[in-house]
Protein backbone atom coordinates (compact mmCIF):
# COMPACT_ATOMS: atom_id res chain seq x y z
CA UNK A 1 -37.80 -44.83 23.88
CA UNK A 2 -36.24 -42.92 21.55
CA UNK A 3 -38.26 -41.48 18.34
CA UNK A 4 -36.62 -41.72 15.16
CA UNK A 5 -37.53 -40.14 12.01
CA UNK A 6 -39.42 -42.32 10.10
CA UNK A 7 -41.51 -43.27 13.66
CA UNK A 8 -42.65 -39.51 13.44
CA UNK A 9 -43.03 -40.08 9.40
CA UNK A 10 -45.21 -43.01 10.24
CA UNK A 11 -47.12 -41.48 12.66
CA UNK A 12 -48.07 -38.56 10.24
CA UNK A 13 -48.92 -40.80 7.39
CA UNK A 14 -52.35 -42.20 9.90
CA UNK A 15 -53.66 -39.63 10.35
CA UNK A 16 -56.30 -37.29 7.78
CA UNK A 17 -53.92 -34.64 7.09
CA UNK A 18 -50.82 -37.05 6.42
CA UNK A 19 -53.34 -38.95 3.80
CA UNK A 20 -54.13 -35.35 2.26
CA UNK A 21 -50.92 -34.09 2.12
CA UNK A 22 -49.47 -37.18 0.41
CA UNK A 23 -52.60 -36.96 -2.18
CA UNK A 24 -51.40 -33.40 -2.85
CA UNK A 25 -47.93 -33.77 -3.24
CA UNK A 26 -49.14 -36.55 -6.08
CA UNK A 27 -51.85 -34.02 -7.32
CA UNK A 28 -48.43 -31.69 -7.52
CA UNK A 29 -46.17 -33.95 -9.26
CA UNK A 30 -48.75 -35.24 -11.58
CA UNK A 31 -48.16 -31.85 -13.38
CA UNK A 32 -51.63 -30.32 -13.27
CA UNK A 33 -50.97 -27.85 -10.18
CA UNK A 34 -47.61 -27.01 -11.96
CA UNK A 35 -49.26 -25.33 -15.33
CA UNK A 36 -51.89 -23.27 -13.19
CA UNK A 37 -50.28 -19.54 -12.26
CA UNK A 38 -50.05 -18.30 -8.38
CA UNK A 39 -53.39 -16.45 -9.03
CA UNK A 40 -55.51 -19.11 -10.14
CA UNK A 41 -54.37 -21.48 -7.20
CA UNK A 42 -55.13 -18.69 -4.74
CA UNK A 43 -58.84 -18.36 -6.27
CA UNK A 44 -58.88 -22.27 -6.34
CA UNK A 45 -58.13 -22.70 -2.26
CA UNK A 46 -60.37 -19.86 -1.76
CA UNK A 47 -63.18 -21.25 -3.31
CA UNK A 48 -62.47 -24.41 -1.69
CA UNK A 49 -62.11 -23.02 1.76
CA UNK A 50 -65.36 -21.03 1.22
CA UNK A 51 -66.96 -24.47 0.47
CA UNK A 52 -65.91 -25.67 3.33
CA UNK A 53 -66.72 -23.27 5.90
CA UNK A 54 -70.45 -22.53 3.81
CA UNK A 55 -70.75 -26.61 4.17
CA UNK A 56 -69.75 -26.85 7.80
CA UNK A 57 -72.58 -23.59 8.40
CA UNK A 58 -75.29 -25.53 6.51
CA UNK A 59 -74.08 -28.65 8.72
CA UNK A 60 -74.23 -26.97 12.30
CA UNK A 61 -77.71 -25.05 11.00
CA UNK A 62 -79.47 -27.66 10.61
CA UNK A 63 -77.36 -29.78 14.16
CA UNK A 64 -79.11 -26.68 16.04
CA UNK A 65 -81.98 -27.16 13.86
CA UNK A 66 -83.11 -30.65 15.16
CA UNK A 67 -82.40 -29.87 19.18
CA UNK A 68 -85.31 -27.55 19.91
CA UNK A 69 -84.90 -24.18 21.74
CA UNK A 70 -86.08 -24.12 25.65
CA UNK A 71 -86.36 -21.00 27.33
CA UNK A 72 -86.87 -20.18 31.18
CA UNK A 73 -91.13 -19.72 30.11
CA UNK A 74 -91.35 -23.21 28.70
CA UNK A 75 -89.06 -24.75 31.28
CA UNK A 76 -91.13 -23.41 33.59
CA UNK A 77 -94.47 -24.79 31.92
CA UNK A 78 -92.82 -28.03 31.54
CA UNK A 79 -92.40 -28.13 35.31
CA UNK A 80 -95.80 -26.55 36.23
CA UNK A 81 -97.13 -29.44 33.78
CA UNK A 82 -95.36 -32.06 35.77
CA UNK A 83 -96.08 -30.71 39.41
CA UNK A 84 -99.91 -30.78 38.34
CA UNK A 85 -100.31 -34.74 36.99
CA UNK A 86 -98.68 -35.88 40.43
């Protein structure tokens, strides 16, 4: 089967990144991007990127937080533990 245009235009418009780009090309027309100068919108998506990344850091911190370390010692406890009540 053949894929047409608006197929591939469809299949864009699921997904997260087709939903945010259509909400930015509104953000765009609705004039409030268009007044700000090239500088300020760099700062802007920097600070959001750095929001981003500092958010997904803080996220995975505390992921790595909640699954508790095990080294080759307490492995080896854990087993010795185990050998002993059987």
């Amino acid at each position: 089967m053949k894929k047409t245009k608006n197929n591939k235009a469809k299949a864009g418009k699921k997904g997260l990144l087709g939903r945010a780009a259509k909400s930015l090309r509104k953000l765009g027309k609705g004039g409030t991007l268009s007044r700000l100068s090239t500088t300020q919108k760099v700062v802007g998506g920097t600070a959001l990127v750095a929001l981003g990344l500092s958010y997904l850091a803080k996220r995975t911190q505390s992921i790595s937080a909640a699954v508790p370390a095990t080294d080759a010692a307490s492995a080896q406890e854990h087993l010795t533990a185990m050998e002993a009540s059987s």
